[in-house]
PDB file of N, CA and C in Angstrom:
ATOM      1  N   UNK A   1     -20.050 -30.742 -57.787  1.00  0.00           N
ATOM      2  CA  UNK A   1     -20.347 -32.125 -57.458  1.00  0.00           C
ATOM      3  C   UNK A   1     -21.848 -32.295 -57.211  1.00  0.00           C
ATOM      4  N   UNK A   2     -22.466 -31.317 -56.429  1.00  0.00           N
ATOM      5  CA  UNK A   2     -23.831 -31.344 -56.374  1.00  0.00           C
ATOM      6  C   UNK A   2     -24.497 -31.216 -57.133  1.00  0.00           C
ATOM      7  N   UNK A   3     -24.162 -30.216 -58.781  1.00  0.00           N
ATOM      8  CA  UNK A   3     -24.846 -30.344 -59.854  1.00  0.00           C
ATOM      9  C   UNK A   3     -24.725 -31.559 -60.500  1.00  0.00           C
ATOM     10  N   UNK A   4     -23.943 -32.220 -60.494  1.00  0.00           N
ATOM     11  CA  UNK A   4     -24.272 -33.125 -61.186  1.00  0.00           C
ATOM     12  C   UNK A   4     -24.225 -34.894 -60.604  1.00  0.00           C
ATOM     13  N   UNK A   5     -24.610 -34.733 -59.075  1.00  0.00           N
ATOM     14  CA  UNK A   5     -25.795 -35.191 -58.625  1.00  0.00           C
ATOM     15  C   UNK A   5     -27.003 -35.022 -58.808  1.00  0.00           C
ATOM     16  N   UNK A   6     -27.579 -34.274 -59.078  1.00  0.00           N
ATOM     17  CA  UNK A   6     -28.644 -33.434 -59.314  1.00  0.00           C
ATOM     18  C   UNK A   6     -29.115 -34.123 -60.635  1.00  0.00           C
ATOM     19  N   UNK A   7     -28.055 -33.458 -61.384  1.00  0.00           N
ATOM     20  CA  UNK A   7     -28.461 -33.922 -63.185  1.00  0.00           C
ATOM     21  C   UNK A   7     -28.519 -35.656 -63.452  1.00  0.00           C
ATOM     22  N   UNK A   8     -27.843 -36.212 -62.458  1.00  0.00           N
ATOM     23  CA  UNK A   8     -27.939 -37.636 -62.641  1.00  0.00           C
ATOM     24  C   UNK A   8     -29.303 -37.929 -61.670  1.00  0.00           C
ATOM     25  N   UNK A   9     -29.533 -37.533 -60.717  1.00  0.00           N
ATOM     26  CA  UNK A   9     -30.610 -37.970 -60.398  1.00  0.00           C
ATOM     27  C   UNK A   9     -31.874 -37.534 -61.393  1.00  0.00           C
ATOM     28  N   UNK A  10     -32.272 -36.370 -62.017  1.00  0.00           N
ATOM     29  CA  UNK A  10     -33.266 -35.960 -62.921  1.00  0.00           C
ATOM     30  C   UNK A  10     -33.216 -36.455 -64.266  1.00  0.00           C
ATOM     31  N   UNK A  11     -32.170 -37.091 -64.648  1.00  0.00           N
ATOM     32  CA  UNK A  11     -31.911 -37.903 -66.121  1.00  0.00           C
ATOM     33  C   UNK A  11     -32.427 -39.384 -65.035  1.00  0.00           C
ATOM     34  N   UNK A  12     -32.655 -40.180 -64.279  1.00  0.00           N
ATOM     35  CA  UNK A  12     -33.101 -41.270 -63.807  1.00  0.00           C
ATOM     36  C   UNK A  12     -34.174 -41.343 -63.797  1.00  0.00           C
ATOM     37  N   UNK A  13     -34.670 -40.283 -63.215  1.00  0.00           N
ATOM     38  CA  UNK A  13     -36.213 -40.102 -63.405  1.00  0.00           C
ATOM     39  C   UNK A  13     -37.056 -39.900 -64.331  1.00  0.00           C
ATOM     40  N   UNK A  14     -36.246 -39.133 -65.189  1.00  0.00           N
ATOM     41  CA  UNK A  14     -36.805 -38.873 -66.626  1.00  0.00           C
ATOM     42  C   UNK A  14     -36.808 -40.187 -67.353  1.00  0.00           C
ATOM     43  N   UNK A  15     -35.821 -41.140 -67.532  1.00  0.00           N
ATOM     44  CA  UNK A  15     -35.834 -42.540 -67.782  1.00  0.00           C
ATOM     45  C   UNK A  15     -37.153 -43.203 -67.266  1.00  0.00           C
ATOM     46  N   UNK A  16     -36.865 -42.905 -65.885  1.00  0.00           N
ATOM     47  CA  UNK A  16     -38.531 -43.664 -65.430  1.00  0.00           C
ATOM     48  C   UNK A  16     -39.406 -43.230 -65.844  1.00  0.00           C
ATOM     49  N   UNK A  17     -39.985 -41.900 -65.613  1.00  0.00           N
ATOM     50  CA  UNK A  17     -41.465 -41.489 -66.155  1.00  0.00           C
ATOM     51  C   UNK A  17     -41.116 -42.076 -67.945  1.00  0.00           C
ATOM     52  N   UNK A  18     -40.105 -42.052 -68.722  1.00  0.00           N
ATOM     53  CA  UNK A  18     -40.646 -42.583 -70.035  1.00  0.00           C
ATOM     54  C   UNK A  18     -41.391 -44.006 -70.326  1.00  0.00           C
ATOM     55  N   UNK A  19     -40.801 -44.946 -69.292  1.00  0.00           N
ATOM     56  CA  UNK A  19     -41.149 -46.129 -69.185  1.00  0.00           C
ATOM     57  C   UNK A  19     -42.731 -46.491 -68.509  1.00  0.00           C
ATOM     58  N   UNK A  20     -42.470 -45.347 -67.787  1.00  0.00           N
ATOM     59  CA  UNK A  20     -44.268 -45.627 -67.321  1.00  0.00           C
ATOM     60  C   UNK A  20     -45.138 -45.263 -67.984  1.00  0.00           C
ATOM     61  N   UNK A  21     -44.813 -44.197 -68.712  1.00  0.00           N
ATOM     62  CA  UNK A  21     -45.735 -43.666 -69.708  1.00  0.00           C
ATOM     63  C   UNK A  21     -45.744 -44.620 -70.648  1.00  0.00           C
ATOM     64  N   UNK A  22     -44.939 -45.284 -71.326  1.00  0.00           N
ATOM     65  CA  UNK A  22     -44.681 -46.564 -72.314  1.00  0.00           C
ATOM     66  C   UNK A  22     -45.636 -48.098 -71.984  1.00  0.00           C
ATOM     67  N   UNK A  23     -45.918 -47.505 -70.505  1.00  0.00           N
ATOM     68  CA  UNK A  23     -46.072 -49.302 -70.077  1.00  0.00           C
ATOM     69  C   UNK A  23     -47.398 -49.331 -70.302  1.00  0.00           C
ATOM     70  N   UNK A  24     -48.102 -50.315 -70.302  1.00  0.00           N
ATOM     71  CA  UNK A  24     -49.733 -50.375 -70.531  1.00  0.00           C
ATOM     72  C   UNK A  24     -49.955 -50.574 -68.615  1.00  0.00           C
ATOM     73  N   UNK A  25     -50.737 -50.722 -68.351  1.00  0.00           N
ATOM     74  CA  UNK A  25     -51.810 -50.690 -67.157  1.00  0.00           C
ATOM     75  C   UNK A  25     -51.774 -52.242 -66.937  1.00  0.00           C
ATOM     76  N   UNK A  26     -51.501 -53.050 -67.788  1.00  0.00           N
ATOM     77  CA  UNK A  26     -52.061 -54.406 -67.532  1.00  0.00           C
ATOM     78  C   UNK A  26     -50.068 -54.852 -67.058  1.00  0.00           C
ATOM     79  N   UNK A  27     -49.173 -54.291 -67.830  1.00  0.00           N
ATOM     80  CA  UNK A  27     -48.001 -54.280 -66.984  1.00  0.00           C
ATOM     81  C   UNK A  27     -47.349 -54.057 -66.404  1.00  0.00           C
ATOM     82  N   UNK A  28     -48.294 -52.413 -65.910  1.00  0.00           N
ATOM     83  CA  UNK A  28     -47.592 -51.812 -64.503  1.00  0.00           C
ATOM     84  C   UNK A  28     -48.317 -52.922 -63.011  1.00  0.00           C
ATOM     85  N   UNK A  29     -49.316 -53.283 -64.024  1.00  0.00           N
ATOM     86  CA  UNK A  29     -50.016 -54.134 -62.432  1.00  0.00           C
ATOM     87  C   UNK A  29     -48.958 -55.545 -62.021  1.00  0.00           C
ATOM     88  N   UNK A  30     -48.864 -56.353 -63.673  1.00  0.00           N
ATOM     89  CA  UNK A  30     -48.005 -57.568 -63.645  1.00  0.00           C
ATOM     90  C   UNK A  30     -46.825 -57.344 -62.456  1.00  0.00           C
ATOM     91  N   UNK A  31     -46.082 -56.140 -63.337  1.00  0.00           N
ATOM     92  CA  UNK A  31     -44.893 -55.836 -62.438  1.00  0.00           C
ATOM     93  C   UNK A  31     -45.062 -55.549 -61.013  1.00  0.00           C
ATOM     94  N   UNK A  32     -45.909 -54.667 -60.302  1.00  0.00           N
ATOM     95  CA  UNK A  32     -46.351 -54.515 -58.727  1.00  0.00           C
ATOM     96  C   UNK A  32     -46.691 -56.066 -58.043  1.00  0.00           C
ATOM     97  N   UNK A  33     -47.738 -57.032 -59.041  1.00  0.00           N
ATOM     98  CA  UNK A  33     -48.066 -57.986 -58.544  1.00  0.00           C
ATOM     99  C   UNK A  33     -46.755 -59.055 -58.396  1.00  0.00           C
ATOM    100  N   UNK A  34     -45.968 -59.149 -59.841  1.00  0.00           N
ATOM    101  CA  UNK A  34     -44.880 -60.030 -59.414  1.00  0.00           C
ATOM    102  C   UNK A  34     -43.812 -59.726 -58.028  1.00  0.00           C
ATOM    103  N   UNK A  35     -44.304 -57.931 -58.092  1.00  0.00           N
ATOM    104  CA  UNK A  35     -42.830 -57.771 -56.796  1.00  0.00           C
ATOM    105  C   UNK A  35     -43.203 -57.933 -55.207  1.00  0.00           C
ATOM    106  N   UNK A  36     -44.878 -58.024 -55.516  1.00  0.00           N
ATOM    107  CA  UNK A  36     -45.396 -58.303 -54.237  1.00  0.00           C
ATOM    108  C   UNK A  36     -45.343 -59.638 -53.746  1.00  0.00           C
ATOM    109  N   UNK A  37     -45.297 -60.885 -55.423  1.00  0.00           N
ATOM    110  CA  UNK A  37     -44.896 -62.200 -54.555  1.00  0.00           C
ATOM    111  C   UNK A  37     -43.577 -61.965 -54.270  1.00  0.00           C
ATOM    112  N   UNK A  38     -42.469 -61.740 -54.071  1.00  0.00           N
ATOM    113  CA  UNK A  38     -41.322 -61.977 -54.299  1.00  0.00           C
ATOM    114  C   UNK A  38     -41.089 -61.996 -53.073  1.00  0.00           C
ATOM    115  N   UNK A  39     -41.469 -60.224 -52.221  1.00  0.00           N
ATOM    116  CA  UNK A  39     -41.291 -60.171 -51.273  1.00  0.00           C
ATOM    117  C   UNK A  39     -42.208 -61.252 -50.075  1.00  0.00           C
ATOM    118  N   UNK A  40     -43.310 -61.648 -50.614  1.00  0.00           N
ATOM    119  CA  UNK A  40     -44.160 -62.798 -49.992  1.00  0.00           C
ATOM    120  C   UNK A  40     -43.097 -63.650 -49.370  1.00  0.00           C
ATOM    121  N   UNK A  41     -42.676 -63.996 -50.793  1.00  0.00           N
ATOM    122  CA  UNK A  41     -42.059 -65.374 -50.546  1.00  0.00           C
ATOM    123  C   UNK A  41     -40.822 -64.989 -49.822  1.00  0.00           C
ATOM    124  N   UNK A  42     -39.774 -63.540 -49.555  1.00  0.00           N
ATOM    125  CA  UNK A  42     -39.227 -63.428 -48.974  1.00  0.00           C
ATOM    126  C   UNK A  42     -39.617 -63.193 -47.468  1.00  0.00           C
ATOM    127  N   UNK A  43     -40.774 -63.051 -47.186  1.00  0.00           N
ATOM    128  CA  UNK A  43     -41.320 -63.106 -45.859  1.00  0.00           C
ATOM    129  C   UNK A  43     -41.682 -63.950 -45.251  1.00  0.00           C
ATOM    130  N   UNK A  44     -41.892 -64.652 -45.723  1.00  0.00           N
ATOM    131  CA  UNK A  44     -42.324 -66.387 -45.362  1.00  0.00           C
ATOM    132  C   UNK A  44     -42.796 -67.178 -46.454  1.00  0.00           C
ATOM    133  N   UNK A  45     -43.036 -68.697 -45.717  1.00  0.00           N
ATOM    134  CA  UNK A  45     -43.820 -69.792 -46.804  1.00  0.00           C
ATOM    135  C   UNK A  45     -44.935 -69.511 -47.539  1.00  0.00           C
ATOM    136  N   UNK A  46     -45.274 -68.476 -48.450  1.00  0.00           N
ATOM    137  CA  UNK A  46     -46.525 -68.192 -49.069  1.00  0.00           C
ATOM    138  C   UNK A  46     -46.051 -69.339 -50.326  1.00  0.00           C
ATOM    139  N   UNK A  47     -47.287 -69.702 -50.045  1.00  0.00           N
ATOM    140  CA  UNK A  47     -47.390 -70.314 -51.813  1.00  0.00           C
ATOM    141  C   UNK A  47     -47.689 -69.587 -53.126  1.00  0.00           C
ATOM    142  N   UNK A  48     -46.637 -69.637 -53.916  1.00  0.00           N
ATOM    143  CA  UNK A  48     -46.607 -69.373 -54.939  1.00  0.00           C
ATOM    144  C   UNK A  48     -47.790 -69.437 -55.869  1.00  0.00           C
ATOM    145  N   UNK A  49     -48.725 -68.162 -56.637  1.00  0.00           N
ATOM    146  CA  UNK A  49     -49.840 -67.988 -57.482  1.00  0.00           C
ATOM    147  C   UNK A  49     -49.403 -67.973 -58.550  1.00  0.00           C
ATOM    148  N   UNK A  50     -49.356 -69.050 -59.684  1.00  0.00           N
ATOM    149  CA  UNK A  50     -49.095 -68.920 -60.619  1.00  0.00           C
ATOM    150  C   UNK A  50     -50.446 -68.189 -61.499  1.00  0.00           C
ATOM    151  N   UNK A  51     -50.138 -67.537 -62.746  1.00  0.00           N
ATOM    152  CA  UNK A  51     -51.227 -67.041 -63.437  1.00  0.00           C
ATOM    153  C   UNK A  51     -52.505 -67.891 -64.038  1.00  0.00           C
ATOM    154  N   UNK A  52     -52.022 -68.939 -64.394  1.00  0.00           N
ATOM    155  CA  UNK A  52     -53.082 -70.075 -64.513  1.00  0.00           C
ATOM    156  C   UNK A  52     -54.290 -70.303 -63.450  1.00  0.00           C
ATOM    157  N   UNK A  53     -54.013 -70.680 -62.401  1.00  0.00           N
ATOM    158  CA  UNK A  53     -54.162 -70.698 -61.330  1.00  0.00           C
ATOM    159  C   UNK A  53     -55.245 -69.696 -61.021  1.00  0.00           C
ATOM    160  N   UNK A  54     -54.440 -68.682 -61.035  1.00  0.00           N
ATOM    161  CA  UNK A  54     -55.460 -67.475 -60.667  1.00  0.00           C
ATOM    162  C   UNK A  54     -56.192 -66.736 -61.587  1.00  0.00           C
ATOM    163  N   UNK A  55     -56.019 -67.043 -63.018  1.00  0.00           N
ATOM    164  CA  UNK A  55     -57.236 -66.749 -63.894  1.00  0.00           C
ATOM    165  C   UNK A  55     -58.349 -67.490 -63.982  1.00  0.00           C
ATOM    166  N   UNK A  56     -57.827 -69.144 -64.069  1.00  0.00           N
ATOM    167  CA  UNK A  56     -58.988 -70.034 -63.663  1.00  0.00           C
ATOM    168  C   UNK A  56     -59.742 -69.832 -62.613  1.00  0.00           C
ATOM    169  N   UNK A  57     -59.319 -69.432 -61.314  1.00  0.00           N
ATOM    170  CA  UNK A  57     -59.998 -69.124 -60.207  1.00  0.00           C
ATOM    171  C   UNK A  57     -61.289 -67.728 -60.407  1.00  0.00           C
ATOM    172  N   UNK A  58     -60.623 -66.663 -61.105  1.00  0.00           N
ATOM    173  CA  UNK A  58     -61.385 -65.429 -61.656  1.00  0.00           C
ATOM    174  C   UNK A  58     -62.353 -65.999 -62.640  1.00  0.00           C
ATOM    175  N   UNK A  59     -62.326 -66.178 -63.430  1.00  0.00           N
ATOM    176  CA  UNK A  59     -63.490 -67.053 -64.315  1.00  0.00           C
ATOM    177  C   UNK A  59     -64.515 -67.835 -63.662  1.00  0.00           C
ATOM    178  N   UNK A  60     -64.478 -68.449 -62.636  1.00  0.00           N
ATOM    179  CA  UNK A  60     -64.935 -69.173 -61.820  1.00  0.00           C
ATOM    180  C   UNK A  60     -66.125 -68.203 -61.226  1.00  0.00           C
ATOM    181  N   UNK A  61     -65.937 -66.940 -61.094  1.00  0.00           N
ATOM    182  CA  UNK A  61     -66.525 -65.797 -60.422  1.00  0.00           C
ATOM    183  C   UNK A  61     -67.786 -65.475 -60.972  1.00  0.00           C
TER     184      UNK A  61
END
């Protein structure tokens, strides 16, 4: 039973590292940044940053 706990947990991971290795840099950030509003907004009234928003603001710079 423990082996193959084991083997299911190391086939999960192996799934993951393929996907990260797959992902570009500009959508490992998207993804961290979208999960950081999420929880925002699950923490309280943060207002929502849409990407518009905050590229116009960066340009501005």
């Amino acid at each position: 039973v423990k082996m193959q706990e084991l083997q299911h947990e190391m086939d999960a991971k192996e799934k993951e590292i393929d996907v990260l290795t797959k992902a570009t840099s500009k959508s490992l950030w998207q993804r961290d940044l979208n999960a950081l509003d999420r929880q925002l907004q699950l923490d309280g009234n943060y207002p929502r940053i849409d990407e518009n928003n905050f590229q116009s603001s960066q340009d501005s710079r």
